[in-house]
Protein backbone atom coordinates (compact mmCIF):
# COMPACT_ATOMS: atom_id res chain seq x y z
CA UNK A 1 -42.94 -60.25 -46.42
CA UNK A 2 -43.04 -63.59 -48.55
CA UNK A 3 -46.62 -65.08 -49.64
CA UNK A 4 -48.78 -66.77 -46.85
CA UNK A 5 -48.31 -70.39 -46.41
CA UNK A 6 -51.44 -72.54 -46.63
CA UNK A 7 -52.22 -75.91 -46.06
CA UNK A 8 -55.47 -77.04 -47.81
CA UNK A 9 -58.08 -79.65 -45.60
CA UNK A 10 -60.45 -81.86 -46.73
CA UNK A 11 -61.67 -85.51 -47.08
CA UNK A 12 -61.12 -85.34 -51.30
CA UNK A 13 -58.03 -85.32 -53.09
CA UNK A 14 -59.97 -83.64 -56.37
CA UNK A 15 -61.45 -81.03 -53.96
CA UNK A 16 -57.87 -80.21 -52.11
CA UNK A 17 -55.80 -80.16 -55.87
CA UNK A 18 -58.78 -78.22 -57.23
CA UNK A 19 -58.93 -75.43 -54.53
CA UNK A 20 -54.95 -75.69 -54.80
CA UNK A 21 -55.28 -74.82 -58.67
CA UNK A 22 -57.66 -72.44 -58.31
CA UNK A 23 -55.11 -70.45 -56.06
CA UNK A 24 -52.31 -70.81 -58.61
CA UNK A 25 -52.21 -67.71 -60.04
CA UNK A 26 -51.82 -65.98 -56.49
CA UNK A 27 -48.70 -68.13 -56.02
CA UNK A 28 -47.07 -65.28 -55.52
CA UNK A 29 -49.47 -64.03 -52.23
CA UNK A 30 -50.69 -67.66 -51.52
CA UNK A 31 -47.81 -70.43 -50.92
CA UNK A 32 -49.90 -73.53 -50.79
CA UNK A 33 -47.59 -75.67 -48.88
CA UNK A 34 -49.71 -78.83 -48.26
CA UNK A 35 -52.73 -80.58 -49.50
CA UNK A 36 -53.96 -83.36 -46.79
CA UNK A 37 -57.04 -85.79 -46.99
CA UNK A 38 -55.92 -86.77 -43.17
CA UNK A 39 -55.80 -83.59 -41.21
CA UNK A 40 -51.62 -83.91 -41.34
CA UNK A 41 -49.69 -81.18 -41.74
CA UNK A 42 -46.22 -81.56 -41.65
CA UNK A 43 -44.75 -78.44 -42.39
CA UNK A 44 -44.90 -75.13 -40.74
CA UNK A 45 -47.94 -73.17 -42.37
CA UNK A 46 -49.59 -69.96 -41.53
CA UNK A 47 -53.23 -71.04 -42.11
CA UNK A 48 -54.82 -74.33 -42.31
CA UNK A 49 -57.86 -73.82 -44.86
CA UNK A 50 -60.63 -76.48 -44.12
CA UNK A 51 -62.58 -76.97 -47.42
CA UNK A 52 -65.56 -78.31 -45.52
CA UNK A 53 -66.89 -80.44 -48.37
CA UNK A 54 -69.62 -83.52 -47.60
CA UNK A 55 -68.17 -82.56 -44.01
CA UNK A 56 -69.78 -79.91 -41.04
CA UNK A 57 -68.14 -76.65 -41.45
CA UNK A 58 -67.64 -76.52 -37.46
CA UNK A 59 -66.49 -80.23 -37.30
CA UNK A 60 -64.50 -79.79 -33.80
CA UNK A 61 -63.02 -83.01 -34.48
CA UNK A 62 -60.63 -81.57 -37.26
CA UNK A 63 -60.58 -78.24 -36.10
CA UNK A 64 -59.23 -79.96 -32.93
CA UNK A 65 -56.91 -81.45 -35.13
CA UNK A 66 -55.38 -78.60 -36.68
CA UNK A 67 -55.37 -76.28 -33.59
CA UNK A 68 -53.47 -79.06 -31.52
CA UNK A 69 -50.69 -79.17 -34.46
CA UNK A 70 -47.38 -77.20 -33.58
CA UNK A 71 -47.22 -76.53 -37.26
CA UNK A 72 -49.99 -74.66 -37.74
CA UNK A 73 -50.80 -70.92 -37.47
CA UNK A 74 -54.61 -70.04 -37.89
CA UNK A 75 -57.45 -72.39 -38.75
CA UNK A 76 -59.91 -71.04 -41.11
CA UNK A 77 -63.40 -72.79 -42.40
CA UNK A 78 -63.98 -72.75 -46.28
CA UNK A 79 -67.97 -73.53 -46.66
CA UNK A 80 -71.41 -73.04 -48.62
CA UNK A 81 -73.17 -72.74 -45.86
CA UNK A 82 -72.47 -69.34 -43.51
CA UNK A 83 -75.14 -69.57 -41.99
CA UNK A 84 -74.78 -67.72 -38.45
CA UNK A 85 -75.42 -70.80 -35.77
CA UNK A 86 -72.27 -72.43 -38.03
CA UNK A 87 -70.52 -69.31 -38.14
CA UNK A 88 -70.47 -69.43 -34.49
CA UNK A 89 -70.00 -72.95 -33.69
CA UNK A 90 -66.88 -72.83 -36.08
CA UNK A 91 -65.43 -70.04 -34.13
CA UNK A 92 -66.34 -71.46 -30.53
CA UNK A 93 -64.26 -74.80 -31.73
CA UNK A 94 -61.07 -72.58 -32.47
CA UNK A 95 -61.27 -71.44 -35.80
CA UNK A 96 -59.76 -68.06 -36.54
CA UNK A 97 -62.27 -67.32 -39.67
CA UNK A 98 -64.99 -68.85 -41.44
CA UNK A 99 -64.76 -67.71 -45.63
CA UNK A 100 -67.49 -68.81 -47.95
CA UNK A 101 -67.52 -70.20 -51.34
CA UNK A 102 -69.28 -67.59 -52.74
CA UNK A 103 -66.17 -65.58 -52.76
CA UNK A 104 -64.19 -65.30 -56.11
CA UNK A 105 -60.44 -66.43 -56.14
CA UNK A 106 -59.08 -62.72 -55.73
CA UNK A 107 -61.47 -61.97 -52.36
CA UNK A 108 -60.65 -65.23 -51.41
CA UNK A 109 -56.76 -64.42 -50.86
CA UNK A 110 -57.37 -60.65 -50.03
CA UNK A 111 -59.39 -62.54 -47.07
CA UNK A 112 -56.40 -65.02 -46.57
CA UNK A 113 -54.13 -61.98 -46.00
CA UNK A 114 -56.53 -60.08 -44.02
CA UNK A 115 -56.84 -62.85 -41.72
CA UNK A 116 -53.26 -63.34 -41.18
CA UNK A 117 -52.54 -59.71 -41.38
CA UNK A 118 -53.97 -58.63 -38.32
CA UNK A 119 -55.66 -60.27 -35.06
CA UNK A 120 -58.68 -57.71 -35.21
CA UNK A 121 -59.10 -58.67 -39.56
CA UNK A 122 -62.86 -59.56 -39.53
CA UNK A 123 -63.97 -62.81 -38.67
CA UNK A 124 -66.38 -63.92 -40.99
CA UNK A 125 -65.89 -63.39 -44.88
CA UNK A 126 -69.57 -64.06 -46.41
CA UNK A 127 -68.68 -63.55 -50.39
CA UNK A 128 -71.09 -61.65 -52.93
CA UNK A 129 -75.15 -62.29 -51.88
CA UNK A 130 -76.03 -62.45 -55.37
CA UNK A 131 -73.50 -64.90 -56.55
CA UNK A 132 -75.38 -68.19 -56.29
CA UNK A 133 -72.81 -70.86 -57.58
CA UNK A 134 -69.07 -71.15 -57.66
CA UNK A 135 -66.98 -72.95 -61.22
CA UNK A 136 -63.40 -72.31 -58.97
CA UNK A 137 -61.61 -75.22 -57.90
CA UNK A 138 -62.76 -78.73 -58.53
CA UNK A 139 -64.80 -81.58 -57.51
CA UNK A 140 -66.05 -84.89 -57.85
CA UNK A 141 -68.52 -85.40 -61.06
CA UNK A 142 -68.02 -81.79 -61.94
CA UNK A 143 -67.11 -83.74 -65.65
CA UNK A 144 -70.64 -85.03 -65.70
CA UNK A 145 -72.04 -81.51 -65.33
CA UNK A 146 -72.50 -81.94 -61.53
CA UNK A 147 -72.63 -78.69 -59.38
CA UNK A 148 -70.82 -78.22 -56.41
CA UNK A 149 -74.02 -79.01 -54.43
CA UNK A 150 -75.29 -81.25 -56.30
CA UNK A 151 -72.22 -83.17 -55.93
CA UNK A 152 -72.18 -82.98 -52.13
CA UNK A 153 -75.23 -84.09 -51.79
CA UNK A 154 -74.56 -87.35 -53.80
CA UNK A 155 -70.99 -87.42 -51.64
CA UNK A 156 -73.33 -87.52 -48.24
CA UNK A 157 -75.25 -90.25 -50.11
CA UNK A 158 -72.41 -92.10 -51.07
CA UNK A 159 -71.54 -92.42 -47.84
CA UNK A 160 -74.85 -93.82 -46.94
CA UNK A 161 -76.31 -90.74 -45.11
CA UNK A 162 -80.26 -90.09 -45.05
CA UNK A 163 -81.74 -87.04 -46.26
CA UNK A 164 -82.62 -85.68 -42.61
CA UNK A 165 -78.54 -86.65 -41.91
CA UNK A 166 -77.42 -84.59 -44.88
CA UNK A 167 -79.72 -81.34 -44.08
CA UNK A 168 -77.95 -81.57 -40.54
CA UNK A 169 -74.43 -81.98 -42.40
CA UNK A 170 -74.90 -78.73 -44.79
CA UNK A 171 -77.22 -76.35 -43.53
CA UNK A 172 -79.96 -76.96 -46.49
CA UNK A 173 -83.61 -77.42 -45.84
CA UNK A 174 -85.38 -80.17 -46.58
CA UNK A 175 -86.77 -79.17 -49.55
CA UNK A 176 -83.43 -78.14 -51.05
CA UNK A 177 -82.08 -81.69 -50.59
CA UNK A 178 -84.59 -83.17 -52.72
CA UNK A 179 -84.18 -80.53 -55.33
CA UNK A 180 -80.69 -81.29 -55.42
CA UNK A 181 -81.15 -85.20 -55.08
CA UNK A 182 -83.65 -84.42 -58.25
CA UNK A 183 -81.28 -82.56 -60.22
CA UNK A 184 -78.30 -85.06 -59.44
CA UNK A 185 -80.14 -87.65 -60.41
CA UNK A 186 -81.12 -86.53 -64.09
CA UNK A 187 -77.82 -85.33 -64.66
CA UNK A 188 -76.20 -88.65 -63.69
CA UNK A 189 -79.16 -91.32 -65.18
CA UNK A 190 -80.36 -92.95 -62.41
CA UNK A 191 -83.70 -93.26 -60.70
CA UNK A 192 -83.22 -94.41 -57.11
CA UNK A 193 -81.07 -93.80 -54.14
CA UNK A 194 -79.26 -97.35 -54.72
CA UNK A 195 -78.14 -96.88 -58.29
CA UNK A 196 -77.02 -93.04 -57.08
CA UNK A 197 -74.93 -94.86 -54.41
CA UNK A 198 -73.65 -97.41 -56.59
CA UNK A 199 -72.90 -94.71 -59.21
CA UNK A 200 -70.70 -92.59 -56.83
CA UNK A 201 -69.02 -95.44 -55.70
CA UNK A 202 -68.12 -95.79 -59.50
CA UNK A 203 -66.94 -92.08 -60.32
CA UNK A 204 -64.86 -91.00 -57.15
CA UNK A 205 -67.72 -90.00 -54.49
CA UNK A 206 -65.90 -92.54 -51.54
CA UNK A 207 -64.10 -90.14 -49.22
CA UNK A 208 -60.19 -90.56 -49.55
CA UNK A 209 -60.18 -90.24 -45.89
CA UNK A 210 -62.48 -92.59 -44.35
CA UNK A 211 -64.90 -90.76 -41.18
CA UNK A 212 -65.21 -92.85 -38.18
């Protein structure tokens, strides 16, 4: 049996190439056959892999997307937050698995084949407790020092969301926003929520696919 073939989802062409590179030396398990900022895929793949990035890991609307393609096999939801109400939302939309960040790049495609392995493969792949942070793949302001959270958080604010919106969009409490919005801010130099904006504007925090 060849590798799998996987398309890779999300709304960021640095977040799709970096998850892409961060599978490259799997090439030979892991076929990553398409990397789409509009939900397209063209070509026949086995899994769809939704990096759910400044997006809702149970989004139905691209889920829907993705299930409703001919060309695709599975759909499975790559997030931060696995957080059991998402977890279930994500699999009452159609998704065949929901994988977390937290998992390193080897448990990451030992999931990948679990999932389309078998049709009784576990459902939910919730990576290491203790690992806090993932440095795999790539995204936005990662040059500047940003952390993957960090950097979705000033994504949701780039895109003009509110702190209340972006606890609703990721899962975090309250009080983790701000500690994020904090940190983000220091790293970057800037004070206030318009000179964040206008600095992600500046250093590739617009969405390459636009959300209605």
């Amino acid at each position: 049996m060849g590798p799998i073939r996987v398309a890779i989802i999300d709304d960021y062409d640095v977040v799709v190439r970096g998850l892409a590179t961060m599978l490259r030396l799997y090439s030979h398990r892991v076929s990553v056959q398409a990397l789409s900022t509009s939900g397209d895929v063209s070509e026949p793949v086995d899994i769809a892999l939704y990096d759910s990035f400044a997006n809702p890991p149970a989004d139905r609307q691209t889920i829907d997307t993705l299930l409703t393609n001919n060309k695709v096999g599975r759909v499975v939801v790559y997030s931060w937050e696995v957080s059991e109400p998402t977890v279930a939302a994500a699999l009452e939309n159609g998704a065949t698995a929901f994988l977390s960040k937290k998992l390193p790049a080897a448990e990451l495609v030992d999931a990948l084949e679990k999932i389309h392995g078998a049709d009784d493969a576990p459902r939910v792949f919730p990576g290491r407790a203790e690992t806090a942070v993932s440095t795999a793949g790539d995204w936005p302001g990662r040059e500047e020092g940003l952390t993957q959270r960090e950097a979705e958080v000033l994504a949701l604010i780039t895109q003009g969301l509110s702190n209340a919106d972006i606890v609703g969009r990721t899962g975090l409490s309250i009080n983790s926003v701000k500690t994020y919005i904090r940190t983000c801010y220091r790293r970057i130099g800037v004070s206030t929520r318009a000179q964040a904006v206008l600095w992600g504007a500046q250093h590739g925090f617009v969405p390459d696919r636009p959300r209605p």
